[in-house]
C-alpha atoms as a PDB file:
ATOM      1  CA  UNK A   1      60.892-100.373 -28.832  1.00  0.00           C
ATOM      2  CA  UNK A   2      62.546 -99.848 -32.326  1.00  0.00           C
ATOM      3  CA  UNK A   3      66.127 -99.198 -32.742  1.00  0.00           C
ATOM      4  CA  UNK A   4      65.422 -95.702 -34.014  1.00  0.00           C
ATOM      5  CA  UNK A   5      62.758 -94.593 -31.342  1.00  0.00           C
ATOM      6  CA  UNK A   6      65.441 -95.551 -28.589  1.00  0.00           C
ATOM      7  CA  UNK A   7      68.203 -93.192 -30.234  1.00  0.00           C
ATOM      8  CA  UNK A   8      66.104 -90.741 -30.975  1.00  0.00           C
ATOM      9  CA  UNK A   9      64.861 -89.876 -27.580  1.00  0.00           C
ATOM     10  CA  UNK A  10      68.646 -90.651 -26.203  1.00  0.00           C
ATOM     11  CA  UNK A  11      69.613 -87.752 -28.628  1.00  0.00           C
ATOM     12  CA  UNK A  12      66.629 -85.777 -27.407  1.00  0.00           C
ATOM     13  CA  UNK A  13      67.872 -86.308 -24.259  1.00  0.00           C
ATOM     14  CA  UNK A  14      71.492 -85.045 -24.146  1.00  0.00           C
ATOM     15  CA  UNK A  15      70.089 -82.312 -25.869  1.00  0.00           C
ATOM     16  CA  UNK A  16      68.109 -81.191 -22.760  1.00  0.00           C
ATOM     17  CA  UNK A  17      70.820 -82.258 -20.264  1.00  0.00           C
ATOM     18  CA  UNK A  18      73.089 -80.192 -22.088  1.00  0.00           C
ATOM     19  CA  UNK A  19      70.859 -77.013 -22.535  1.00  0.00           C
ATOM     20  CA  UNK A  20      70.006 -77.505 -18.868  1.00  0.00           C
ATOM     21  CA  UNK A  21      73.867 -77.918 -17.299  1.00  0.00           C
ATOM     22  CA  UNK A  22      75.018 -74.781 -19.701  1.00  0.00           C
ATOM     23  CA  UNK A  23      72.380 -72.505 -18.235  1.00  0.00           C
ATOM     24  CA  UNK A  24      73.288 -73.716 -14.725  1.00  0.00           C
ATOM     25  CA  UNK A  25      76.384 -73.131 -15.388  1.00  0.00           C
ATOM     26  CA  UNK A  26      75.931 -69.193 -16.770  1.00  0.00           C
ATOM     27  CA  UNK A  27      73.437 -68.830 -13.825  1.00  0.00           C
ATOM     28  CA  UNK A  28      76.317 -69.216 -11.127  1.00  0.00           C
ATOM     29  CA  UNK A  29      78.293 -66.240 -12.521  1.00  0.00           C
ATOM     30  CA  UNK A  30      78.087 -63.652 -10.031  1.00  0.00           C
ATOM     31  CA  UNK A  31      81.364 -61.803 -10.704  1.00  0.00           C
ATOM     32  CA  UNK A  32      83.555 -59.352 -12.921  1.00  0.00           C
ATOM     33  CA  UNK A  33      86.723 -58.563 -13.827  1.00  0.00           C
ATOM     34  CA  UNK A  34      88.521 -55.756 -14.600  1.00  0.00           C
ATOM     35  CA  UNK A  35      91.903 -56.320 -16.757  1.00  0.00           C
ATOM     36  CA  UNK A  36      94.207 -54.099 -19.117  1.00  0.00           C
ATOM     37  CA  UNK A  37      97.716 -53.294 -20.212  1.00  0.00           C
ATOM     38  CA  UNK A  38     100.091 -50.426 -18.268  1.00  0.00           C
ATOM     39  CA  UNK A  39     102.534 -48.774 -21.202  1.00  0.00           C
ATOM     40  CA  UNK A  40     105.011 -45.451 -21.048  1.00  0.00           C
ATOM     41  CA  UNK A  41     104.228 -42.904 -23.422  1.00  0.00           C
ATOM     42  CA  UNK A  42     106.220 -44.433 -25.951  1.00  0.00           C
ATOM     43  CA  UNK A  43     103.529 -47.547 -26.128  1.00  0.00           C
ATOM     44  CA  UNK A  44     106.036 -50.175 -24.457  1.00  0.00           C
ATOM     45  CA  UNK A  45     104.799 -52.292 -21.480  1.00  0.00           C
ATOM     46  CA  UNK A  46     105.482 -51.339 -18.278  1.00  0.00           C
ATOM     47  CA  UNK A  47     106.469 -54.503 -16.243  1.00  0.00           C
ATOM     48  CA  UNK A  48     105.772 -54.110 -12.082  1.00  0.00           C
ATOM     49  CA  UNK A  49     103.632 -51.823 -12.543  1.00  0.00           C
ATOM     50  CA  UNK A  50     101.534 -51.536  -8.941  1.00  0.00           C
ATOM     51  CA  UNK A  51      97.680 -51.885  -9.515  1.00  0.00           C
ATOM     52  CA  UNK A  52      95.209 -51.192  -6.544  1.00  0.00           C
ATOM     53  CA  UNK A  53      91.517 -51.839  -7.360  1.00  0.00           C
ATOM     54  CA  UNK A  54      89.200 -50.548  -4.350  1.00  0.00           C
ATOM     55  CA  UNK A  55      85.604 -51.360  -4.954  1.00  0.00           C
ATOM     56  CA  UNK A  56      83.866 -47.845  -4.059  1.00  0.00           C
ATOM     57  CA  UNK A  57      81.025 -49.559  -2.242  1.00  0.00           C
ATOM     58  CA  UNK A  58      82.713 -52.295   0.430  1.00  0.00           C
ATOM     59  CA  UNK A  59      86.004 -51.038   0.662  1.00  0.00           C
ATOM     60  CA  UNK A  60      87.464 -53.924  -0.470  1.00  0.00           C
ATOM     61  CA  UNK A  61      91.242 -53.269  -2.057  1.00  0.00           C
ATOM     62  CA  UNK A  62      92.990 -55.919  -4.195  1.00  0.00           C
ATOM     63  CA  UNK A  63      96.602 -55.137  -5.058  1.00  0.00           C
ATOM     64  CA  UNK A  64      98.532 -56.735  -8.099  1.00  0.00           C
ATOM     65  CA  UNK A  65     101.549 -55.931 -10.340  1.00  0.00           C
ATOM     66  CA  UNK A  66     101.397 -56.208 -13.944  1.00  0.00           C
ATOM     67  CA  UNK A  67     103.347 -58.929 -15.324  1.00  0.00           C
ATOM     68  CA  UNK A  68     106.123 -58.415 -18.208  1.00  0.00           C
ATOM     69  CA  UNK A  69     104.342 -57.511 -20.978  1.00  0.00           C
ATOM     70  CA  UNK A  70     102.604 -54.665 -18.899  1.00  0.00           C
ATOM     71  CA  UNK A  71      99.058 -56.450 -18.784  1.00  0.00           C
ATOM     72  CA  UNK A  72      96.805 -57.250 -15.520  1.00  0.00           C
ATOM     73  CA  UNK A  73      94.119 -59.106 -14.429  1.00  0.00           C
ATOM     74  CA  UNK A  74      91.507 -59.262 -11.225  1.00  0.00           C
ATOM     75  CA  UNK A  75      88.663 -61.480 -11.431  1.00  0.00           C
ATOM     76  CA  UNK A  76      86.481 -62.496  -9.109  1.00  0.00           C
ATOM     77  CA  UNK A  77      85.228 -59.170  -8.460  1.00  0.00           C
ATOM     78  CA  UNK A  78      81.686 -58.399  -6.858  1.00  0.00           C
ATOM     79  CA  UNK A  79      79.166 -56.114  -9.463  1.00  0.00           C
ATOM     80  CA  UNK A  80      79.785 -52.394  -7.921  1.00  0.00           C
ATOM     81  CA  UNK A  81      81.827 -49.477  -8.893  1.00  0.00           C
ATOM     82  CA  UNK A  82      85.858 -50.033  -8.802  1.00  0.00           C
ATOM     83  CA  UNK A  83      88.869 -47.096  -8.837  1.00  0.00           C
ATOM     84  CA  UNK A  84      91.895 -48.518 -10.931  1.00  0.00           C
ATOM     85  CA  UNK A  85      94.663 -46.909  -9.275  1.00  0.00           C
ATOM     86  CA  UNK A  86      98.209 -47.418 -10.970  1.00  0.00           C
ATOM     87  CA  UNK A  87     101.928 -46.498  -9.583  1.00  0.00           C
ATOM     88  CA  UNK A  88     105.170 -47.181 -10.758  1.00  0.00           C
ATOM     89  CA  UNK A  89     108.660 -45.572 -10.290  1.00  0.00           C
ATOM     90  CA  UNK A  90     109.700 -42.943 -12.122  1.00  0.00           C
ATOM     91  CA  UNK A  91     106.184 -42.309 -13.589  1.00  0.00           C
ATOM     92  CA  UNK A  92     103.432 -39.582 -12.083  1.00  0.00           C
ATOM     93  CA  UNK A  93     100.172 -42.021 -10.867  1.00  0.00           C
ATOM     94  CA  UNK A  94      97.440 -42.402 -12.535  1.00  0.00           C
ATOM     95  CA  UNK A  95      93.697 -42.788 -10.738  1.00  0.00           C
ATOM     96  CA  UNK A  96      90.759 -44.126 -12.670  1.00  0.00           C
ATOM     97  CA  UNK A  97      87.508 -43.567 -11.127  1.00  0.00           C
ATOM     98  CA  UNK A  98      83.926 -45.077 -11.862  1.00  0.00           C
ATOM     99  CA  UNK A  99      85.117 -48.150 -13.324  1.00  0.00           C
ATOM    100  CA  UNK A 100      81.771 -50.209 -13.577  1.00  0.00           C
ATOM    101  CA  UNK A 101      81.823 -53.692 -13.182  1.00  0.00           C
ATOM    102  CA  UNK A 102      78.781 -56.348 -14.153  1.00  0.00           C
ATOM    103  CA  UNK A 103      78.318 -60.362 -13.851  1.00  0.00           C
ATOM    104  CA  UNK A 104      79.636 -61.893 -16.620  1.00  0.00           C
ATOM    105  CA  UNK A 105      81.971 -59.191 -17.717  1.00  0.00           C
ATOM    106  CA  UNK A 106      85.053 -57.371 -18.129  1.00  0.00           C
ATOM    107  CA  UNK A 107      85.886 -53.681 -17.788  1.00  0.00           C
ATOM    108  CA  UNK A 108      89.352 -53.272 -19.238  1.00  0.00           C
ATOM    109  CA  UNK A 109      91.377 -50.315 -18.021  1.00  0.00           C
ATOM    110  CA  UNK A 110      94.907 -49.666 -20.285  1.00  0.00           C
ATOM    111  CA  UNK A 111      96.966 -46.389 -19.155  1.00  0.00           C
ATOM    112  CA  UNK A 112      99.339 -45.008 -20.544  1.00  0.00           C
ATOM    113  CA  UNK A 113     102.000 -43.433 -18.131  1.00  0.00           C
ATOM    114  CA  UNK A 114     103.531 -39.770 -17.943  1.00  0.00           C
ATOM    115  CA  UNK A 115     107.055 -39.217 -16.776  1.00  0.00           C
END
């Protein structure tokens, strides 16, 4: 077989392996996430800020804190509808409701605070 023949179908090959392995790879996605930043009315971050996100349909609550620049992170979260709920002291709470969350994607949720 002629030098050229052979690298072309080696070529054509890792062309197909690749194609093949990236939609394997997109097919196992079966989360979300839902992320965003917590400031006070002035627009600075608020650090330790408590985050509760209850998926409406299981039940299921996760509970982080935002980190120092104010900003948050769940992933691994089933498809379903999520409330963002958000407490810190010396700030009112704030509830967000109806968050939707989707394979493959992120909702992001930023609130701003109220004394």
């Amino acid at each position: 077989m002629p030098t050229k023949h052979r690298l072309f179908i080696y070529c054509f090959s890792i062309l197909v392996l690749g194609n093949w392995l990236s939609q394997q790879i997109a097919a196992q996605s079966t989360s979300g996430i839902i992320t965003g930043v917590i400031q006070d009315p002035s627009g600075s971050a608020v650090p330790g800020a408590d985050i509760t996100i209850k998926d409406t349909g299981k039940g299921t609550t996760y509970k982080l804190t935002t980190n120092e620049s104010g900003n948050y992170t769940q992933s691994q979260l089933t498809p379903g509808n999520y409330i963002v709920s958000v407490s810190k002291a010396g700030f009112r709470n704030v509830q967000q409701q109806n968050v939707p969350v989707s394979v493959g994607q992120s909702a992001r949720v930023d609130v701003t605070l109220q004394l």
